[in-house]
N, C-alpha and C. Protein backbone atom coordinates (compact mmCIF):
# COMPACT_ATOMS: atom_id res chain seq x y z
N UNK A 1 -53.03 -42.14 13.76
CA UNK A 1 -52.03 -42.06 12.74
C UNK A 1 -51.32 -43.40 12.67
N UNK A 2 -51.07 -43.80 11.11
CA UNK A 2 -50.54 -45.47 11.15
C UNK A 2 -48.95 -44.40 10.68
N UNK A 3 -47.91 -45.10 10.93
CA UNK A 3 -47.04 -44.97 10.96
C UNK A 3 -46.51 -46.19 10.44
N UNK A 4 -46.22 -46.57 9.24
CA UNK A 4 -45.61 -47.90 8.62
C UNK A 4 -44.26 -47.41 9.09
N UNK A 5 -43.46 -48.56 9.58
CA UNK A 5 -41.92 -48.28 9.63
C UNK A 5 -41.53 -49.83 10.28
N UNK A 6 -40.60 -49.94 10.31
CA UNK A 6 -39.68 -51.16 11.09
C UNK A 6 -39.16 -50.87 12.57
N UNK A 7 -39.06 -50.01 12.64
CA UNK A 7 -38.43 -49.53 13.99
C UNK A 7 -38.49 -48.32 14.14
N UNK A 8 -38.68 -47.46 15.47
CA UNK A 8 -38.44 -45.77 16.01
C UNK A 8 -37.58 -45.75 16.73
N UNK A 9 -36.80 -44.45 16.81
CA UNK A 9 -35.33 -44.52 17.14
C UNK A 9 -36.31 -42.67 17.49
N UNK A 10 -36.13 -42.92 19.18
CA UNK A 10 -36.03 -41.76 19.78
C UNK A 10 -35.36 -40.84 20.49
N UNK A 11 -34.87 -39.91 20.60
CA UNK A 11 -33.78 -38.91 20.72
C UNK A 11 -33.60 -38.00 22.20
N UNK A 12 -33.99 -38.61 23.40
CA UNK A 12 -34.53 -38.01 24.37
C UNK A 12 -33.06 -37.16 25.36
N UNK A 13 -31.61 -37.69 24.53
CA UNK A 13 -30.34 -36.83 25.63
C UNK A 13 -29.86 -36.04 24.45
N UNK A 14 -29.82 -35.97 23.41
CA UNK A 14 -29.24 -35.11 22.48
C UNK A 14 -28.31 -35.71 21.51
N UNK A 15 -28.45 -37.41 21.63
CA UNK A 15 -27.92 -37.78 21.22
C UNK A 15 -27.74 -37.13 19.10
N UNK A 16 -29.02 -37.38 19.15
CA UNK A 16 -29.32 -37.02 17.01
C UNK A 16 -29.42 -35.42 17.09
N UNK A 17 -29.79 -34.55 18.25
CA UNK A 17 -30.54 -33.31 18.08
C UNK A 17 -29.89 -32.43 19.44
N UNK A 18 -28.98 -31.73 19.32
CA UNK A 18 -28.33 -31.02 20.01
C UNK A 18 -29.62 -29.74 20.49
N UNK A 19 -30.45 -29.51 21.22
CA UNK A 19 -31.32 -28.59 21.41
C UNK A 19 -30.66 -27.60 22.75
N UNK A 20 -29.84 -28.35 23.22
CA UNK A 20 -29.54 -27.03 24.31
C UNK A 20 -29.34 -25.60 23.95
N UNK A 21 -28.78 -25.41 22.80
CA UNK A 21 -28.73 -23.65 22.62
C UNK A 21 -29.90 -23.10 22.40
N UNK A 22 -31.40 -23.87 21.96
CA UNK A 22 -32.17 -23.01 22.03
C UNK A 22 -33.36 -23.59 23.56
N UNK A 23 -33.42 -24.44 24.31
CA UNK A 23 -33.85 -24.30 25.26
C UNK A 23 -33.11 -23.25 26.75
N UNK A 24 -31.67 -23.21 26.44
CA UNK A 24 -31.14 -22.43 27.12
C UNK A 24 -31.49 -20.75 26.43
N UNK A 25 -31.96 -20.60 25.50
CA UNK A 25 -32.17 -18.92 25.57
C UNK A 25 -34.37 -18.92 25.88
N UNK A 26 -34.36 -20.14 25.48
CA UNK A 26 -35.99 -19.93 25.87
C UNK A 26 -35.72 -19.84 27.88
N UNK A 27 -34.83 -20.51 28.90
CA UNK A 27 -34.65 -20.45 30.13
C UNK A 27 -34.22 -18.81 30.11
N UNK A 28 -33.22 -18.43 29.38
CA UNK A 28 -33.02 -16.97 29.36
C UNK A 28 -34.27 -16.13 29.50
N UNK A 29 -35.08 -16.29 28.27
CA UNK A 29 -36.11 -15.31 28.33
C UNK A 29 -37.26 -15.26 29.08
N UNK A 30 -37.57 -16.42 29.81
CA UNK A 30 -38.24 -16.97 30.88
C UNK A 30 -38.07 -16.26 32.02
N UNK A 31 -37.17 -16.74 32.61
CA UNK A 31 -36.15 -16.14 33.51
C UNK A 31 -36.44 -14.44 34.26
N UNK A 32 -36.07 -13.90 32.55
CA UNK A 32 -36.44 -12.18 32.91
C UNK A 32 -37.40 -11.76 33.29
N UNK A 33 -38.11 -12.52 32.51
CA UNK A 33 -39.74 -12.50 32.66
C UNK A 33 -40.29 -12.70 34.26
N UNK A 34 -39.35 -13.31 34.60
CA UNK A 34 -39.82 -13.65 36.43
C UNK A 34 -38.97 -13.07 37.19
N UNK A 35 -38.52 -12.14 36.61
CA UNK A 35 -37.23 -11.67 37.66
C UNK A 35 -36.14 -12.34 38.27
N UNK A 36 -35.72 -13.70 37.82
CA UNK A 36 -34.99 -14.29 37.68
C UNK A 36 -33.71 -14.29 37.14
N UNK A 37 -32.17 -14.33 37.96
CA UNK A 37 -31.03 -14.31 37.14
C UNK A 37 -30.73 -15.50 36.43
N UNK A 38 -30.70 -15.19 35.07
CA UNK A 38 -30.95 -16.61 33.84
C UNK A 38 -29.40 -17.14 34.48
N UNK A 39 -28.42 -17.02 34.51
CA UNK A 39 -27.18 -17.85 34.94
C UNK A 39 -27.25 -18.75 36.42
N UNK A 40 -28.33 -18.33 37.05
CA UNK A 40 -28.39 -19.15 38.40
C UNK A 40 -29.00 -20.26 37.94
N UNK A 41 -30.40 -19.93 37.42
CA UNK A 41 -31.39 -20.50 37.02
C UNK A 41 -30.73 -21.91 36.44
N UNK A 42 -29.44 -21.59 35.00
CA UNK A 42 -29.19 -22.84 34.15
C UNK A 42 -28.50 -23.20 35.01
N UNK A 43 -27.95 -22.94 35.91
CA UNK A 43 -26.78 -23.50 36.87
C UNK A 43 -26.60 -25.04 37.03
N UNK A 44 -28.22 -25.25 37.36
CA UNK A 44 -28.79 -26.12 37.61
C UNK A 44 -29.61 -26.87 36.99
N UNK A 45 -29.79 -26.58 36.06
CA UNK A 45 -31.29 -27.24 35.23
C UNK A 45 -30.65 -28.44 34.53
N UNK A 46 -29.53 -28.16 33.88
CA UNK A 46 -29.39 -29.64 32.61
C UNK A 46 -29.84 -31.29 33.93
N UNK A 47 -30.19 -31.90 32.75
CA UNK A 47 -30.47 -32.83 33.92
C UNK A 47 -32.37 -33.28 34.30
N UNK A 48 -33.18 -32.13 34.68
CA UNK A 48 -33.64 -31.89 35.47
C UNK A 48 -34.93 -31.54 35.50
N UNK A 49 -35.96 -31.96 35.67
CA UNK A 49 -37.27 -31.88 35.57
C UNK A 49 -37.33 -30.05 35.50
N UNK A 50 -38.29 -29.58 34.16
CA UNK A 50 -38.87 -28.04 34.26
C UNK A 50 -39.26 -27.80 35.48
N UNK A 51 -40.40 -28.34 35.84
CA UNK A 51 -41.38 -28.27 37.44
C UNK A 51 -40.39 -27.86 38.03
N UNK A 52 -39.70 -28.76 38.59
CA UNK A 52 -38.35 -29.12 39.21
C UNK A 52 -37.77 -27.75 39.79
N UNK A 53 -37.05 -27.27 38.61
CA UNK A 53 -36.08 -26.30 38.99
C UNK A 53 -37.12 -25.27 38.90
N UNK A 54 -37.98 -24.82 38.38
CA UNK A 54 -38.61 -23.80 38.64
C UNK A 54 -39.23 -23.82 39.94
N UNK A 55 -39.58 -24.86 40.86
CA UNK A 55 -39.96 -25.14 41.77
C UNK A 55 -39.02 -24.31 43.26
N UNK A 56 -37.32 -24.58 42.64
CA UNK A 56 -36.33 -23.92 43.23
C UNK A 56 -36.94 -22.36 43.94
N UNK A 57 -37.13 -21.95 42.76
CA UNK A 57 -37.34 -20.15 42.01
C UNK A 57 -38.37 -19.86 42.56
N UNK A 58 -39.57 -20.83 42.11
CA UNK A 58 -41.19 -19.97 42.24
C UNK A 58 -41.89 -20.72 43.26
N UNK A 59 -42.88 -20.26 43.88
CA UNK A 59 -44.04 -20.81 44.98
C UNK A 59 -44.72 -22.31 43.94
N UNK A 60 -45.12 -23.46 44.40
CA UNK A 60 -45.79 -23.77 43.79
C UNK A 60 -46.81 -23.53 43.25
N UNK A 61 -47.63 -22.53 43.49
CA UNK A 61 -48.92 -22.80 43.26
C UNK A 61 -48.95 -21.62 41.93
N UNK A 62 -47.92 -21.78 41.57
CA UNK A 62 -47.31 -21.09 40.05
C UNK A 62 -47.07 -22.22 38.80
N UNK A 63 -47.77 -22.96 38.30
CA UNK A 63 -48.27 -24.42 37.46
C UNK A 63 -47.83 -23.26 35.80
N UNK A 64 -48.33 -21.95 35.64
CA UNK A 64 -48.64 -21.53 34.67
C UNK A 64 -46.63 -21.12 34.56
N UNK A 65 -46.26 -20.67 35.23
CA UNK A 65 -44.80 -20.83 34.95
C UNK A 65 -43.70 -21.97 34.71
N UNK A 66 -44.11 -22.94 34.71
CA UNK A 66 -43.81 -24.10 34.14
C UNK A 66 -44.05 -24.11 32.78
N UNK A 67 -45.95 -24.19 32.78
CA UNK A 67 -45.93 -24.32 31.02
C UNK A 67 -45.59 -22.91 30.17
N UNK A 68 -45.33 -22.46 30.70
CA UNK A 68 -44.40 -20.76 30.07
C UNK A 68 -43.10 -21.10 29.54
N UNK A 69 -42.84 -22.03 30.63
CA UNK A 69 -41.07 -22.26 30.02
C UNK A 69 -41.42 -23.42 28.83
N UNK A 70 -41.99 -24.52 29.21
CA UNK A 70 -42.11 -25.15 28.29
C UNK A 70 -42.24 -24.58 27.14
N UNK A 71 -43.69 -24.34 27.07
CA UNK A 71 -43.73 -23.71 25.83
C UNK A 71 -42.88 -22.66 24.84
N UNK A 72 -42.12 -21.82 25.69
CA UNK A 72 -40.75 -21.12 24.81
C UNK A 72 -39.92 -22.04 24.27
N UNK A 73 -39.53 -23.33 25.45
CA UNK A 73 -38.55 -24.17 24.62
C UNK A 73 -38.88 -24.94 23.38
N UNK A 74 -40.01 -25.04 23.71
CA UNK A 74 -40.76 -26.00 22.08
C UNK A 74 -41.21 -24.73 21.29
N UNK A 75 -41.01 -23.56 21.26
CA UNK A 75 -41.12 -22.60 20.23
C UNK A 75 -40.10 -22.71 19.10
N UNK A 76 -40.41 -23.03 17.78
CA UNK A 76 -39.74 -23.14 16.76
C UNK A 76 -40.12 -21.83 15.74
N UNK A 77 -40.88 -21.23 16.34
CA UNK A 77 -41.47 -19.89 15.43
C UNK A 77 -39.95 -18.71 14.51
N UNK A 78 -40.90 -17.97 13.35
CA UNK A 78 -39.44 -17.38 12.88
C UNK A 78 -38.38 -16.77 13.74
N UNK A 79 -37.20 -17.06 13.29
CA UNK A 79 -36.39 -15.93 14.40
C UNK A 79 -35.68 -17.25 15.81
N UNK A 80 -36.63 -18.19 15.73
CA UNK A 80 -36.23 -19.27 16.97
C UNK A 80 -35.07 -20.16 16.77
N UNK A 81 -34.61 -20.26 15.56
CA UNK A 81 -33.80 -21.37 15.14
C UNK A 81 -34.00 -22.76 15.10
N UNK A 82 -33.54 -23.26 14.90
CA UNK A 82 -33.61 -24.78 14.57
C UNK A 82 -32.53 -25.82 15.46
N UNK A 83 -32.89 -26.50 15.65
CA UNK A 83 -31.87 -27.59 16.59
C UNK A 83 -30.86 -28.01 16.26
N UNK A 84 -29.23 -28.43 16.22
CA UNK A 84 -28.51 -28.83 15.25
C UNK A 84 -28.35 -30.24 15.49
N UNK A 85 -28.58 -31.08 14.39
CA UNK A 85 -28.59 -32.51 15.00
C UNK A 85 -28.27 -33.06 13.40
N UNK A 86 -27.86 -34.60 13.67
CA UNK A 86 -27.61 -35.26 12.37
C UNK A 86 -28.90 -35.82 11.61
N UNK A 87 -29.91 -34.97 11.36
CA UNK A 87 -30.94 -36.14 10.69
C UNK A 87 -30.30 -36.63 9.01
N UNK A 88 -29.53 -35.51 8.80
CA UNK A 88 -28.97 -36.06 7.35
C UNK A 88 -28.12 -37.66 7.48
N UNK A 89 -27.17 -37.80 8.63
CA UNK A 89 -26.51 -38.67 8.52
C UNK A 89 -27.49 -40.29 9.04
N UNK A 90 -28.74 -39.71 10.05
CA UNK A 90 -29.61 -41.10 10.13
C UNK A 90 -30.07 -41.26 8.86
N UNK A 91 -30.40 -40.35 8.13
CA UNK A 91 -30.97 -41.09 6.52
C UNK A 91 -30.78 -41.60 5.67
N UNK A 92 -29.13 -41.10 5.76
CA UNK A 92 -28.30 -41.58 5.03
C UNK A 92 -28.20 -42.77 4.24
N UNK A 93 -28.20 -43.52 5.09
CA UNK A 93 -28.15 -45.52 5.40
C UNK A 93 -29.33 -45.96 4.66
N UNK A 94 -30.61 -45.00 4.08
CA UNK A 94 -31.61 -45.91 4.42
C UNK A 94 -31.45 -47.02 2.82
N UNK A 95 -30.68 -46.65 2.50
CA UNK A 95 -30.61 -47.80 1.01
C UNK A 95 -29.81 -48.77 1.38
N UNK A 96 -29.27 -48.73 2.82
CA UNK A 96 -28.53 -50.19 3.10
C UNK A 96 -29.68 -51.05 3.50
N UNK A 97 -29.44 -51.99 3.88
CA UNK A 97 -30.45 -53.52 4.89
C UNK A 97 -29.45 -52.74 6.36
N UNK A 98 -30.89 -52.74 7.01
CA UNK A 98 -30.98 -52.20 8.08
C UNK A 98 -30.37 -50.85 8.72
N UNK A 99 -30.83 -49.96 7.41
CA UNK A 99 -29.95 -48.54 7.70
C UNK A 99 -31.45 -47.92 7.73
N UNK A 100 -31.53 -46.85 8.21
CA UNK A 100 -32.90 -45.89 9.01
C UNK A 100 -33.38 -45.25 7.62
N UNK A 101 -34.96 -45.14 7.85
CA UNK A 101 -35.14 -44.05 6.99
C UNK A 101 -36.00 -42.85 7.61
C-alpha cells in the first residue's frame, strides 16, 4: 500500500483517541470468562504489556488468553462503540501550510 502523505502522526498513549473505556470493558469481559475479578485485574494493567498482566492471573503456557483479550479490545463490532478522540479537530487544519490531513 503507497500511502502519499507528508508526514504520520501516530497515537500510541491516547493522546488523539481516548480508547480506555472500551479496552477496559473488553478486560471486563475477558476477565469473567477466566474467572477472574475484572477490578483486580485493571488494578494494574494501564501501563502494561497484555502478556504481562495476564501473566499475573494465568499459567503461561496459556498464549491463547492473551490473544482473547487482545482481540476483544480491537473488537469494534455492532454494539462495541467507538473510541472518543479528536480526529475532527486533526483535520481541521488541513487547508492551513502545515496543518494535517
Amino acid at each position: 500500500m503507497i500511502l502519499p502523505c507528508a508526514a504520520v502522526l501516530f497515537d500510541v498513549d491516547g493522546t488523539l483517541v481516548d480508547s480506555t473505556p472500551l479496552v477496559e470493558r473488553a478486560a471486563r469481559e475477558w476477565a469473567a470468562e477466566y474467572g477472574i475479578d475484572p477490578d483486580e485485574f485493571l488494578s494494574d494493567a494501564h501501563g502494561r504489556r497484555t502478556s504481562d498482566r495476564v501473566a499475573d492471573f494465568l499459567p503461561p503456557d496459556l498464549p491463547e488468553a492473551t490473544a482473547r483479550l487482545d482481540a476483544r479490545s480491537n473488537d469494534r463490532g455492532p454494539g462495541r462503540g467507538r473510541p472518543r478522540g479528536r480526529a475532527r479537530g486533526v483535520t481541521a487544519g488541513a487547508d492551513r501550510p502545515g496543518g494535517l490531513r
